[in-house]
C-alpha atoms as a PDB file:
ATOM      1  CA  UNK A   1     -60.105-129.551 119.723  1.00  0.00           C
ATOM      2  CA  UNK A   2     -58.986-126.924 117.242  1.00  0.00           C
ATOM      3  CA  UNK A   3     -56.670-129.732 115.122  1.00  0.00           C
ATOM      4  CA  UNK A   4     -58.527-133.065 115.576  1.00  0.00           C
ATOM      5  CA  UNK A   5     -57.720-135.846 113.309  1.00  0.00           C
ATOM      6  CA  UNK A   6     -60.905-136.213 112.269  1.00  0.00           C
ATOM      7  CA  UNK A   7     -61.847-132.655 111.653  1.00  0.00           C
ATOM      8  CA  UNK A   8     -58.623-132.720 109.186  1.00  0.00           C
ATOM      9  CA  UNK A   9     -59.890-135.846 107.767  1.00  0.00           C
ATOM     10  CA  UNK A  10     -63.939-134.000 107.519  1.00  0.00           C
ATOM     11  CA  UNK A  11     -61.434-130.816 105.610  1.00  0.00           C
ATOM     12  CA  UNK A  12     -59.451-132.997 103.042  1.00  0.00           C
ATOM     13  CA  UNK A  13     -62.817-135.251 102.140  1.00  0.00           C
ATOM     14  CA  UNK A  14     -64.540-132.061 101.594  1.00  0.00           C
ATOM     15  CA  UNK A  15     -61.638-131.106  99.304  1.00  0.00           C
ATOM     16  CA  UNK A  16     -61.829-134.131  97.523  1.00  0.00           C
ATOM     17  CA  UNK A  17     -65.301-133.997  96.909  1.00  0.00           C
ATOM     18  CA  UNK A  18     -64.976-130.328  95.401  1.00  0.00           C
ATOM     19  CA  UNK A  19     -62.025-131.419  93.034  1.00  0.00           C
ATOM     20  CA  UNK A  20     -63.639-134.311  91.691  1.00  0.00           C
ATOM     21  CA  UNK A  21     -66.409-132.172  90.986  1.00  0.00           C
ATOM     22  CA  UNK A  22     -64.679-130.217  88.973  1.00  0.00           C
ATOM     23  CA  UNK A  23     -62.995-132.954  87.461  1.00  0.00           C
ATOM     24  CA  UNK A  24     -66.286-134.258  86.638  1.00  0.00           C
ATOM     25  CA  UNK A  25     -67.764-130.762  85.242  1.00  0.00           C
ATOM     26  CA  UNK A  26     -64.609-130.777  82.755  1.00  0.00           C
ATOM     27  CA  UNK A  27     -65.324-134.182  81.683  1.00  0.00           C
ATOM     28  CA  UNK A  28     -68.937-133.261  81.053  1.00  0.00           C
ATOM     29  CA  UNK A  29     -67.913-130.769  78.269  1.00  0.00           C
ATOM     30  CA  UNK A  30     -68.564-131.192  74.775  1.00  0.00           C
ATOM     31  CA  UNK A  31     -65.895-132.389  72.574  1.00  0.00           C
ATOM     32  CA  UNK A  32     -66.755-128.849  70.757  1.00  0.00           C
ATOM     33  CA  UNK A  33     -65.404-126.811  74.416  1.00  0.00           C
ATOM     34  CA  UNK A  34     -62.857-128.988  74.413  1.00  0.00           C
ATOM     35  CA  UNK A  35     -61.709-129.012  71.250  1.00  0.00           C
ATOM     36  CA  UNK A  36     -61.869-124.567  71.303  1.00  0.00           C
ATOM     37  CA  UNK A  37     -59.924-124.915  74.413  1.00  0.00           C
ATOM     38  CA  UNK A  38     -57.360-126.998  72.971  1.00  0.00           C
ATOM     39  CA  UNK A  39     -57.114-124.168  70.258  1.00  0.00           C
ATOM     40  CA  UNK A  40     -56.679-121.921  72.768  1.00  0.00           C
ATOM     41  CA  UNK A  41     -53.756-123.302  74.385  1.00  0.00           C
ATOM     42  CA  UNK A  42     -52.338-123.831  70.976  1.00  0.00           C
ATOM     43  CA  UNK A  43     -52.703-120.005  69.707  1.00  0.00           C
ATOM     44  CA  UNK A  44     -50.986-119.111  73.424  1.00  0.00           C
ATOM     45  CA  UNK A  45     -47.859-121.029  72.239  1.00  0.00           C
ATOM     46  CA  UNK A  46     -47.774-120.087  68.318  1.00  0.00           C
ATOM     47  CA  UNK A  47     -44.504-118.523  67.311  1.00  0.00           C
ATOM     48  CA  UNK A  48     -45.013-115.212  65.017  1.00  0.00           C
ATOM     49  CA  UNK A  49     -42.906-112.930  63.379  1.00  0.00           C
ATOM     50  CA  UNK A  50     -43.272-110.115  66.101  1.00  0.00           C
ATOM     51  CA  UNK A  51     -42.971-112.304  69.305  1.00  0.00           C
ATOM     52  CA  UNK A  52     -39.901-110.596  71.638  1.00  0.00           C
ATOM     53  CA  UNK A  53     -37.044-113.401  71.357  1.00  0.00           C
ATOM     54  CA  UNK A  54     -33.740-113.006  73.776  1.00  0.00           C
ATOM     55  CA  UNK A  55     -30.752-112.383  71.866  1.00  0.00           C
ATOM     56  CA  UNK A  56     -27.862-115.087  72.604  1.00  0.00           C
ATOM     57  CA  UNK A  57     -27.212-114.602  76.297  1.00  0.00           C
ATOM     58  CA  UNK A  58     -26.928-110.771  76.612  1.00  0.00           C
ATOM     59  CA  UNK A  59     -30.358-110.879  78.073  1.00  0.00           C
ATOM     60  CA  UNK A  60     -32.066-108.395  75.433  1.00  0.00           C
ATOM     61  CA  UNK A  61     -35.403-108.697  74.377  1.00  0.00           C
ATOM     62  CA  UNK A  62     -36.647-107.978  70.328  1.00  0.00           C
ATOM     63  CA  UNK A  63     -39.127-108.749  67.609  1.00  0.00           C
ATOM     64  CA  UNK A  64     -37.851-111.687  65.504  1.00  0.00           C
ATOM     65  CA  UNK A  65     -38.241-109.373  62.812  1.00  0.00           C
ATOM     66  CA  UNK A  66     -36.499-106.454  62.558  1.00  0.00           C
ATOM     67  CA  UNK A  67     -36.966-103.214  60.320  1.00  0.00           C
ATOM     68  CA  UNK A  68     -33.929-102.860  58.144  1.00  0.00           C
ATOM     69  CA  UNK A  69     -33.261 -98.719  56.907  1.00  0.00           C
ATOM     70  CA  UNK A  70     -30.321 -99.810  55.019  1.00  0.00           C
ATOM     71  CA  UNK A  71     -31.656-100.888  51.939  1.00  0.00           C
ATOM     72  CA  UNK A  72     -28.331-100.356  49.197  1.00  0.00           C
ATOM     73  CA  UNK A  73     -27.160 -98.104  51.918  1.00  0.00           C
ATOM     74  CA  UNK A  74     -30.359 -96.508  53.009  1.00  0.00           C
ATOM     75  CA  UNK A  75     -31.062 -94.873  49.628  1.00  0.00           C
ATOM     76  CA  UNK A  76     -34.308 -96.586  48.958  1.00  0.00           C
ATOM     77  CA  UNK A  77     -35.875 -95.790  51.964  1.00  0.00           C
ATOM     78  CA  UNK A  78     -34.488 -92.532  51.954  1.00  0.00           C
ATOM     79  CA  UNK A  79     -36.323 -92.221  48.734  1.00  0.00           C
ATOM     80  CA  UNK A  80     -39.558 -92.230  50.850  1.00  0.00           C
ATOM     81  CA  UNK A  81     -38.601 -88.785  52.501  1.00  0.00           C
ATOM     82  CA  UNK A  82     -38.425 -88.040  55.967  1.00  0.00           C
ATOM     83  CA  UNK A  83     -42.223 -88.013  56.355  1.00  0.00           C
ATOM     84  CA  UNK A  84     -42.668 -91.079  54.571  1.00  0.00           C
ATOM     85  CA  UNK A  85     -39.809 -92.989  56.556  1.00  0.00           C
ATOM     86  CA  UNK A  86     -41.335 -92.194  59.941  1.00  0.00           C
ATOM     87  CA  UNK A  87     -44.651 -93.148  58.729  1.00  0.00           C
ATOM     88  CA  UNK A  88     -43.251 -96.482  58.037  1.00  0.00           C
ATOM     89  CA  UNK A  89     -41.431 -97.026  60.996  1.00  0.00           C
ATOM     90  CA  UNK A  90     -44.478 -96.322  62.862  1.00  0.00           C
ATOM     91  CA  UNK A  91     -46.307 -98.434  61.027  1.00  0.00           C
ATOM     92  CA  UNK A  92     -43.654-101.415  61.848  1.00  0.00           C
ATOM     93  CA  UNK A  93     -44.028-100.907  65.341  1.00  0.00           C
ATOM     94  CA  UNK A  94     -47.883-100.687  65.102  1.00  0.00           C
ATOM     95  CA  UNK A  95     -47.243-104.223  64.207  1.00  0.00           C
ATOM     96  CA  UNK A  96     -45.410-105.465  66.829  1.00  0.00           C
ATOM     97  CA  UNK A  97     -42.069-104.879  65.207  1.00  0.00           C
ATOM     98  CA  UNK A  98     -39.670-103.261  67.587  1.00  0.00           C
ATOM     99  CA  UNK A  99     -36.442-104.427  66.650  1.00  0.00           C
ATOM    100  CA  UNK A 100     -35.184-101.271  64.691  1.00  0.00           C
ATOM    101  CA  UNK A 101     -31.634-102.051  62.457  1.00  0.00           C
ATOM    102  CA  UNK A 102     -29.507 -98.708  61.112  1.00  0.00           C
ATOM    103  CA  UNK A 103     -26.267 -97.690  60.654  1.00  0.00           C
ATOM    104  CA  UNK A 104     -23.828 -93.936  60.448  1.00  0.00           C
ATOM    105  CA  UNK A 105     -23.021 -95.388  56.773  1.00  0.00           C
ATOM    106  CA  UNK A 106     -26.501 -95.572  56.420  1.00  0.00           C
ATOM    107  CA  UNK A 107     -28.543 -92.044  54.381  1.00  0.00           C
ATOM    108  CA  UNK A 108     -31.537 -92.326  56.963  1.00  0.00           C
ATOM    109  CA  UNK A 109     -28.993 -92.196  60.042  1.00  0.00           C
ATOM    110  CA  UNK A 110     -29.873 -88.807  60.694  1.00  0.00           C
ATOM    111  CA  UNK A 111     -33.248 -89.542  60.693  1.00  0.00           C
ATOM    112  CA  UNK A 112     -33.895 -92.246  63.277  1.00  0.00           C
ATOM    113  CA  UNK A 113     -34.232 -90.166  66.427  1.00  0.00           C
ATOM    114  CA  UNK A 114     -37.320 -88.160  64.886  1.00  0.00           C
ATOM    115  CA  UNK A 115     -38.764 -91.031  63.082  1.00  0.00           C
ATOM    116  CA  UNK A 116     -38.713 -92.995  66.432  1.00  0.00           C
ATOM    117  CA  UNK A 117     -40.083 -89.841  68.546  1.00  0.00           C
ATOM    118  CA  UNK A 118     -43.410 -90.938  70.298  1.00  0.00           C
ATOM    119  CA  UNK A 119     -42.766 -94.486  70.537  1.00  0.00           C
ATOM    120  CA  UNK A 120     -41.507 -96.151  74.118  1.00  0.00           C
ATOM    121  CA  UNK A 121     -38.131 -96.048  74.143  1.00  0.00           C
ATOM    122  CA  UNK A 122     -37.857 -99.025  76.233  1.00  0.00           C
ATOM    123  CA  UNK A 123     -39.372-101.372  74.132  1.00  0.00           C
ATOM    124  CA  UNK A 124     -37.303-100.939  71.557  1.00  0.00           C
ATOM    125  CA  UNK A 125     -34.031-102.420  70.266  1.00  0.00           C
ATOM    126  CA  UNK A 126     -31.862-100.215  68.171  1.00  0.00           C
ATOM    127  CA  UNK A 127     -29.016-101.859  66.242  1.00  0.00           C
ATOM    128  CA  UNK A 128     -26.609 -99.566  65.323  1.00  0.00           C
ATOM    129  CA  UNK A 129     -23.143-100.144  63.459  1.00  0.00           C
ATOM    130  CA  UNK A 130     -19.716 -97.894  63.438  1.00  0.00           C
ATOM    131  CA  UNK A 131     -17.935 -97.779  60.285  1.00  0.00           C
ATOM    132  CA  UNK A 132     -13.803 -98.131  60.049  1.00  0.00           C
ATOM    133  CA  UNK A 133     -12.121 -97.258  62.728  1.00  0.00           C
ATOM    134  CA  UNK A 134     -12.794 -93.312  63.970  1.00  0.00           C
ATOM    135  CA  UNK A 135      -9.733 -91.513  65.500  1.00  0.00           C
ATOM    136  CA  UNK A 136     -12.307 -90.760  68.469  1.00  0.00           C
ATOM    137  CA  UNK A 137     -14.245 -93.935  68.354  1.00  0.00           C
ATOM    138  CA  UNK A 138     -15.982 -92.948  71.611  1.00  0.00           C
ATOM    139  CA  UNK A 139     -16.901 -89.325  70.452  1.00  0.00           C
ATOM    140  CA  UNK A 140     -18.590 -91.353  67.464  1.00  0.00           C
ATOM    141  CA  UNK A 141     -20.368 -93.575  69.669  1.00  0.00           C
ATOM    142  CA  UNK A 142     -21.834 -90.793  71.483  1.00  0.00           C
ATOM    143  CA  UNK A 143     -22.725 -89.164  67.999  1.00  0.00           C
ATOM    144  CA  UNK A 144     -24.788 -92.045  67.754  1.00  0.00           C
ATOM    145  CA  UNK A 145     -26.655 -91.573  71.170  1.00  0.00           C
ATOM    146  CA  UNK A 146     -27.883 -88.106  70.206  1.00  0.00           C
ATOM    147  CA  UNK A 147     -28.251 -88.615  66.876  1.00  0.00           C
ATOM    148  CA  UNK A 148     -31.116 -91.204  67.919  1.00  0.00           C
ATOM    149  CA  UNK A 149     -31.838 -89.071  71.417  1.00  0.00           C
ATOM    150  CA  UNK A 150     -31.447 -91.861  73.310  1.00  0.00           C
ATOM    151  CA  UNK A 151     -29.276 -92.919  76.502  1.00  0.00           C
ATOM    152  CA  UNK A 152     -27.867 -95.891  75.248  1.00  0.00           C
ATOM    153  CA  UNK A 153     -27.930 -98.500  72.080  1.00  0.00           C
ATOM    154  CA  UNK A 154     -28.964-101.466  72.489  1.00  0.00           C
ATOM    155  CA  UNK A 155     -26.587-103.201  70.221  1.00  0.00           C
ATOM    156  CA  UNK A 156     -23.838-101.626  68.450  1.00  0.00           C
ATOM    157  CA  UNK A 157     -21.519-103.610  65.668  1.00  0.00           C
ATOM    158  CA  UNK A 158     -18.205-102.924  63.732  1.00  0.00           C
ATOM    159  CA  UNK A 159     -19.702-102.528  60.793  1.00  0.00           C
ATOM    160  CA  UNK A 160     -18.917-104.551  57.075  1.00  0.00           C
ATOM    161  CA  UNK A 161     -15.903-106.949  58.150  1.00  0.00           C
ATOM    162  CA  UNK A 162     -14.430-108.625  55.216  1.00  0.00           C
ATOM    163  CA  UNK A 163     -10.853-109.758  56.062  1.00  0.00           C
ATOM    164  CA  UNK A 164      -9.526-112.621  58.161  1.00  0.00           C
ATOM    165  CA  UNK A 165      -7.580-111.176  61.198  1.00  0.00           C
ATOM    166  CA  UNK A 166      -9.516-108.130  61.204  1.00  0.00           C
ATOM    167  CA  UNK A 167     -10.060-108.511  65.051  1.00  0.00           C
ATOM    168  CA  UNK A 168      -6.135-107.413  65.318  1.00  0.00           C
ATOM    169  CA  UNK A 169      -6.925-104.511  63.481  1.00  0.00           C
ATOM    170  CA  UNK A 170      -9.695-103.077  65.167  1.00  0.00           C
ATOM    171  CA  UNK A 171      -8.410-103.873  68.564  1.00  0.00           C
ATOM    172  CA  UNK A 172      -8.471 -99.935  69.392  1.00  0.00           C
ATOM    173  CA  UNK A 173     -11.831 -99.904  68.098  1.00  0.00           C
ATOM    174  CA  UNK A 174     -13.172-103.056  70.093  1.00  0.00           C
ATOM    175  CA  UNK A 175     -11.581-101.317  73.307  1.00  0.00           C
ATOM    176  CA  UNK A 176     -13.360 -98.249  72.669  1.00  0.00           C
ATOM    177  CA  UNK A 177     -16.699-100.683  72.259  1.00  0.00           C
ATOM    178  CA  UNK A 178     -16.024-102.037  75.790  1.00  0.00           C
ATOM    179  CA  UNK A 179     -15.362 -99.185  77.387  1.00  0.00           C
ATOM    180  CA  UNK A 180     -18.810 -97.643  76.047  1.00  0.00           C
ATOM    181  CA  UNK A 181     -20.701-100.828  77.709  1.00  0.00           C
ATOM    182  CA  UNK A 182     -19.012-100.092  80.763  1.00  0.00           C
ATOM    183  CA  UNK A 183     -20.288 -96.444  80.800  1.00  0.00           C
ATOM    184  CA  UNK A 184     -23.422 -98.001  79.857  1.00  0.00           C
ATOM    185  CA  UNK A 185     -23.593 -96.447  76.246  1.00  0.00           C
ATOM    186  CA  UNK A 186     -24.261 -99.443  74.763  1.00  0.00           C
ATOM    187  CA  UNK A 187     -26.030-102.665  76.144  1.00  0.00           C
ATOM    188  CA  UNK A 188     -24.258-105.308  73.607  1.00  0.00           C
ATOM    189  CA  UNK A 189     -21.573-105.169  71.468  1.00  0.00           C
ATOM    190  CA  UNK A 190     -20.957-106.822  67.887  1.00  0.00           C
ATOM    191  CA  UNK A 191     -20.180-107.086  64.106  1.00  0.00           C
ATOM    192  CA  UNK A 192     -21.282-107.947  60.551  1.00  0.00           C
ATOM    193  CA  UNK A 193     -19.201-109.643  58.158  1.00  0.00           C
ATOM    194  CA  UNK A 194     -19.515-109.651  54.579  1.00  0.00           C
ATOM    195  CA  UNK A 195     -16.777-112.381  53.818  1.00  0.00           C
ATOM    196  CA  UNK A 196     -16.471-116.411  55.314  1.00  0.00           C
ATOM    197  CA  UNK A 197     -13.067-115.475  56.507  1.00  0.00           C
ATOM    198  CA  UNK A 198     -13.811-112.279  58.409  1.00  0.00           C
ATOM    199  CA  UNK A 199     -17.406-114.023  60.017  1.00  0.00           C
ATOM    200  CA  UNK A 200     -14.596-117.301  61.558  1.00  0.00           C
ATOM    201  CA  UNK A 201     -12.527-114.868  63.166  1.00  0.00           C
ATOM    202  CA  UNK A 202     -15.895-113.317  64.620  1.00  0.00           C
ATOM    203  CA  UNK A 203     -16.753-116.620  65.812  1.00  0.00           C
ATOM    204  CA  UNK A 204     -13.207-117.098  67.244  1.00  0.00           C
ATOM    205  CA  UNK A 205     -13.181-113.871  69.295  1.00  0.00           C
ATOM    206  CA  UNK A 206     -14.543-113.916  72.207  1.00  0.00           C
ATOM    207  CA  UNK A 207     -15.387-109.692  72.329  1.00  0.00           C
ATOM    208  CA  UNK A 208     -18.187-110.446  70.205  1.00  0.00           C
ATOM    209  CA  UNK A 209     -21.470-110.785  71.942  1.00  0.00           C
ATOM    210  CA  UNK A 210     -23.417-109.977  68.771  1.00  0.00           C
ATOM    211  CA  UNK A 211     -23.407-111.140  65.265  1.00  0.00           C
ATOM    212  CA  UNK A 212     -25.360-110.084  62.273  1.00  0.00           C
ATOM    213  CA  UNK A 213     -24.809-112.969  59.123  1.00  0.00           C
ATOM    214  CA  UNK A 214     -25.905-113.258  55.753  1.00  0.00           C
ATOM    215  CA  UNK A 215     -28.258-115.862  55.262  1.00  0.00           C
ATOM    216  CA  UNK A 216     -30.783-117.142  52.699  1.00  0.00           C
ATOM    217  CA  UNK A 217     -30.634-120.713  51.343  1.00  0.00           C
ATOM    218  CA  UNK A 218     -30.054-119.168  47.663  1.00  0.00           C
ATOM    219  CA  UNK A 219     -26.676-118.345  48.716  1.00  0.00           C
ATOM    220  CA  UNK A 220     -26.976-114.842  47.246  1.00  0.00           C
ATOM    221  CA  UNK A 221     -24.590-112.381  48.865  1.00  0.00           C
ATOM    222  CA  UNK A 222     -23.722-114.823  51.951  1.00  0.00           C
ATOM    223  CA  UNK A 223     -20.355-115.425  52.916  1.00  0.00           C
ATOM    224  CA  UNK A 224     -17.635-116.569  50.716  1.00  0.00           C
ATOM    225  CA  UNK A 225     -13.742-116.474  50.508  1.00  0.00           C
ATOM    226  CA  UNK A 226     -13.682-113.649  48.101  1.00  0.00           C
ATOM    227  CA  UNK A 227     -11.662-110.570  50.282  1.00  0.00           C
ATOM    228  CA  UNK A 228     -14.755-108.064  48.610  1.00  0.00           C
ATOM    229  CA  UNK A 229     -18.509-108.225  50.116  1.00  0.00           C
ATOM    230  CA  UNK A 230     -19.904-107.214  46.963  1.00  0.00           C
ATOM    231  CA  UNK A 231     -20.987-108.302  43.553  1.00  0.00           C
ATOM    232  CA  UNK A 232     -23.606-110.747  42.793  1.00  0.00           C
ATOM    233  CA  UNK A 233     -21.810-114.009  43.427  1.00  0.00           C
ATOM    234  CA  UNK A 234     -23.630-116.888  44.874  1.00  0.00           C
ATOM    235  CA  UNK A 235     -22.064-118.701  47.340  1.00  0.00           C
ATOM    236  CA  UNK A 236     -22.559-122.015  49.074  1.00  0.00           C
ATOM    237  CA  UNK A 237     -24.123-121.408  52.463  1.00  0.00           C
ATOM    238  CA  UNK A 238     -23.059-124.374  53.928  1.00  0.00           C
ATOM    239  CA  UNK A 239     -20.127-123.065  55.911  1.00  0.00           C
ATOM    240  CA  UNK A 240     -21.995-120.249  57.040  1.00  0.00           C
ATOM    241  CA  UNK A 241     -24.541-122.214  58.632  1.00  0.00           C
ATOM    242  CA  UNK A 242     -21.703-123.704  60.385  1.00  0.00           C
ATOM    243  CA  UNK A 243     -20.511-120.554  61.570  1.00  0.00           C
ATOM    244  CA  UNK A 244     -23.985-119.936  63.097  1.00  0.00           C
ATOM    245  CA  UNK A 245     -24.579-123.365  64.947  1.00  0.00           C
ATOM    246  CA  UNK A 246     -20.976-122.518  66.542  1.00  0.00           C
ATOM    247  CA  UNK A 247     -21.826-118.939  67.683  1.00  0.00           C
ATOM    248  CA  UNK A 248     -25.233-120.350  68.875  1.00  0.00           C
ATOM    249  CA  UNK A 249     -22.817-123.157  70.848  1.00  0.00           C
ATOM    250  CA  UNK A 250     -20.840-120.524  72.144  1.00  0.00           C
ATOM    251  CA  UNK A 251     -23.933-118.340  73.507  1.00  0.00           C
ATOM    252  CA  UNK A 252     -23.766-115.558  71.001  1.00  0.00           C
ATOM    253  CA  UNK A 253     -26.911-113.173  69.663  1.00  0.00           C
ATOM    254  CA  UNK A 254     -27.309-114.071  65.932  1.00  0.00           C
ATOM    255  CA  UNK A 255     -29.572-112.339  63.357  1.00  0.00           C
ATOM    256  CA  UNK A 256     -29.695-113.221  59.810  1.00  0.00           C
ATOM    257  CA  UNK A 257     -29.651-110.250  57.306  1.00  0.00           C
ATOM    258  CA  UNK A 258     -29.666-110.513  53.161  1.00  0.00           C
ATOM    259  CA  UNK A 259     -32.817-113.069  53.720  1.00  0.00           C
ATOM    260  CA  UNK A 260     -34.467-111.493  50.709  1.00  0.00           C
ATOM    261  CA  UNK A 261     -30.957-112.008  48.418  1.00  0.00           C
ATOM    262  CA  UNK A 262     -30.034-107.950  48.959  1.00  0.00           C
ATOM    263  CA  UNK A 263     -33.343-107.671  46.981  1.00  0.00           C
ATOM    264  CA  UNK A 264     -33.127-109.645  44.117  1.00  0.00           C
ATOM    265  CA  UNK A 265     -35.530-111.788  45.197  1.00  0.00           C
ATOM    266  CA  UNK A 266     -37.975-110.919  42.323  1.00  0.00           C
ATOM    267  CA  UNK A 267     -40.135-114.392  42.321  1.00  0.00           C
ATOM    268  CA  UNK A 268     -42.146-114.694  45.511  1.00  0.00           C
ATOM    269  CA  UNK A 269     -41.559-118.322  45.684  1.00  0.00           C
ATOM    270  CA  UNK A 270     -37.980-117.563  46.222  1.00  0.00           C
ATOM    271  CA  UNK A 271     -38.822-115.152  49.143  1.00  0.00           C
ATOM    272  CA  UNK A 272     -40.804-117.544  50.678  1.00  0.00           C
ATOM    273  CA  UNK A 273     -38.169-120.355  50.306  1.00  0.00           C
ATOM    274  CA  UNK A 274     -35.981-118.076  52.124  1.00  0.00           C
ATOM    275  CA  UNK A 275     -38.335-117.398  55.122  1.00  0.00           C
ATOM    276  CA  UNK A 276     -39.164-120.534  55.161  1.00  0.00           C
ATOM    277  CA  UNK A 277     -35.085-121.369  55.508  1.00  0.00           C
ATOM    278  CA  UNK A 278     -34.517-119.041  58.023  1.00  0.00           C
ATOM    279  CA  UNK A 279     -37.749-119.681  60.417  1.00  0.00           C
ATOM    280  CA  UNK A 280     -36.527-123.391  60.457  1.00  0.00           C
ATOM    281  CA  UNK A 281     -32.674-122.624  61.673  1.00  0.00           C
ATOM    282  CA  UNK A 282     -33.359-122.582  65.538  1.00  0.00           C
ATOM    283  CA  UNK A 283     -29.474-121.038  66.160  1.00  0.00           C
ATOM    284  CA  UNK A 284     -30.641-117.400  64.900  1.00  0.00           C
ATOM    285  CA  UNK A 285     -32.959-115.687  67.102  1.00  0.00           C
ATOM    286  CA  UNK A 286     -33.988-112.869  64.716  1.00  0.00           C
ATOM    287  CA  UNK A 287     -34.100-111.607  61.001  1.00  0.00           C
ATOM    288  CA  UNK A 288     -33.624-107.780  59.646  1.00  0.00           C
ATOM    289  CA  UNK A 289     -35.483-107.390  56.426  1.00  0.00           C
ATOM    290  CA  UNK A 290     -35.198-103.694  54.394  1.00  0.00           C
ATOM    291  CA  UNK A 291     -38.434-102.158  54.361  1.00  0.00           C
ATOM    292  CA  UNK A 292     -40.165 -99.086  51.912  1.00  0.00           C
ATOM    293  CA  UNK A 293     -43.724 -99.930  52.286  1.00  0.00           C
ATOM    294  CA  UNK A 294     -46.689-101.372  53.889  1.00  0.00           C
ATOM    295  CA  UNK A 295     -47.152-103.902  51.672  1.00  0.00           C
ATOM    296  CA  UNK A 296     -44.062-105.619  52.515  1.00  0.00           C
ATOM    297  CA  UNK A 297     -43.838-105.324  55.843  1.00  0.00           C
ATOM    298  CA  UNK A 298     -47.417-107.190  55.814  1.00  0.00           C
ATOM    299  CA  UNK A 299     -45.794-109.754  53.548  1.00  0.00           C
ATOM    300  CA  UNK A 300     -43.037-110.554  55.720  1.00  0.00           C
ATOM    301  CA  UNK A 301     -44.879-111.145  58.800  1.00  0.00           C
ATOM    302  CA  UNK A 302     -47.597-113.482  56.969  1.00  0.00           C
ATOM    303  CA  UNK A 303     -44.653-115.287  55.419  1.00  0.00           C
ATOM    304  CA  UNK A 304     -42.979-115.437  58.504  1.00  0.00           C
ATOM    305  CA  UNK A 305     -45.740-116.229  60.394  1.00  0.00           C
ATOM    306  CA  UNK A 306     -46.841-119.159  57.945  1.00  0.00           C
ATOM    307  CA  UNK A 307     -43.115-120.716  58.411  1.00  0.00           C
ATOM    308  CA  UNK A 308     -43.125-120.725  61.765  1.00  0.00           C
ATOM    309  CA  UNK A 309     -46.387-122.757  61.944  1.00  0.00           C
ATOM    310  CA  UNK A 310     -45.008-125.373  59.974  1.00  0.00           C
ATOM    311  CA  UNK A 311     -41.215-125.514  60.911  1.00  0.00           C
END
């Protein structure tokens, strides 16, 4: 008979026998195989600097870090020349970075579509921002699109939002944001704030899927009361860390920006203070850091990479 009871019996003994064998044969390794295997499985689960993190709950994939252009409004990359630039982006990605953040206010805006040419579009995240609030604010957004020859951005903010109610005042603007994710223009919409009050009523709204915040534990250029982003105050980043483990509460995308102090952080130890800060705050998913060389992009991923090891 095809399905005996004890031909089942003869198949699961036989089964046995083969698994304990095995069992047996791992048992039988040296502590040395067991201890590389062990290290093994460890590296597989090591965070880095250029692992792809989800943002919030839109679903979107990027490198933790992120490839800032803007440095004091682009200039200093700019400085690099158009060559140069594109080198350096390449480079980035060579490195696993893929998370690309510009803006129209930005002087290298014209230049990300040719400086990303040749990489795979869809593997990488382009954060884009729209300043004020255009008279065609769709007819901007697609200025965007072929600026960049792309189809679509993958995240697109109100850019530099410094006063409390501001979401009543770029209501037009925020329409025009939705209706380019409906047409598919955009894949997540957003803002940055430069000012505690304006970054609340971004955690209030609920139009915001995005946010990018200041962060470094130096409190230089975070979030304060003061109506102006500017100026080299240092403010108390306690209530901006608030701000963050809400939006993180609430499901939102959060990236910390300013983690090197808008560049004035001269002394490596504070860098590295800062990384450390940021690595260890488990409500932002990602970090954009202003790049002009090699050098520092290297920098930034060891330190990143050490931080996460230990946080």
């Amino acid at each position: 008979m095809k399905n005996s009871p004890m031909k089942c019996h003869k198949l699961n003994r036989r089964q046995f026998v083969r698994t304990s064998a095995a069992l047996a044969g791992t048992a039988l390794l040296s502590p040395w195989v067991l201890a590389d295997l062990r290290a093994a499985t460890s590296q597989a689960v090591k965070r880095t600097a250029v692992d792809q993190v989800t943002l919030g709950k839109t679903g979107i994939r990027l490198s933790r870090l992120g490839f800032g252009t803007g440095s004091n409004n682009g200039r200093e990359q700019a400085a690099l020349g158009k060559e140069g630039f594109t080198k350096l982006i390449h480079y980035a990605y060579d490195q696993g970075i893929t998370y690309i953040d510009t803006a129209q206010a930005y002087r290298t805006f014209e230049w990300i579509g040719d400086a990303i040419k040749g990489l795979p579009r869809e593997k990488l995240f382009i954060q884009s921002k729209v300043p004020g609030k255009p008279d065609d604010v769709l007819a901007t957004i697609d200025r965007h699109r072929k600026t960049y020859n792309t189809d679509y951005i993958d995240s697109l903010l109100i850019h530099c939002m410094v006063r409390n109610g501001w979401t009543d005042e770029w209501k037009r603007v925020m329409d025009a944001f939705n209706e380019a994710k409906d047409k598919k223009w955009i894949r997540a919409k957003g803002v940055s704030c430069h000012t505690l009050a304006a970054l609340r009523a971004a955690t209030a709204t609920d139009w915001a899927e995005v946010h990018l915040v200041r962060v470094n534990p130096q409190g230089r250029f975070t979030d304060g009361m003061a109506a102006d982003w500017g100026g080299e105050s240092t403010n108390a980043i306690g209530p901006v860390m608030q701000e963050i483990k809400t939006l993180r509460a609430k499901g939102r995308g959060v990236i910390g920006m300013k983690i090197i102090g808008n560049g004035t952080f001269k002394d490596p130890a504070d860098r590295e203070q800062s990384v450390h800060f940021a690595m260890a705050c488990k409500d932002i998913d990602a970090v954009v850091i202003g790049f002009t060389s090699q050098q520092e992009i290297d920098e930034a991923i060891e330190r990143m990479n050490r931080a996460l090891a230990e946080v």
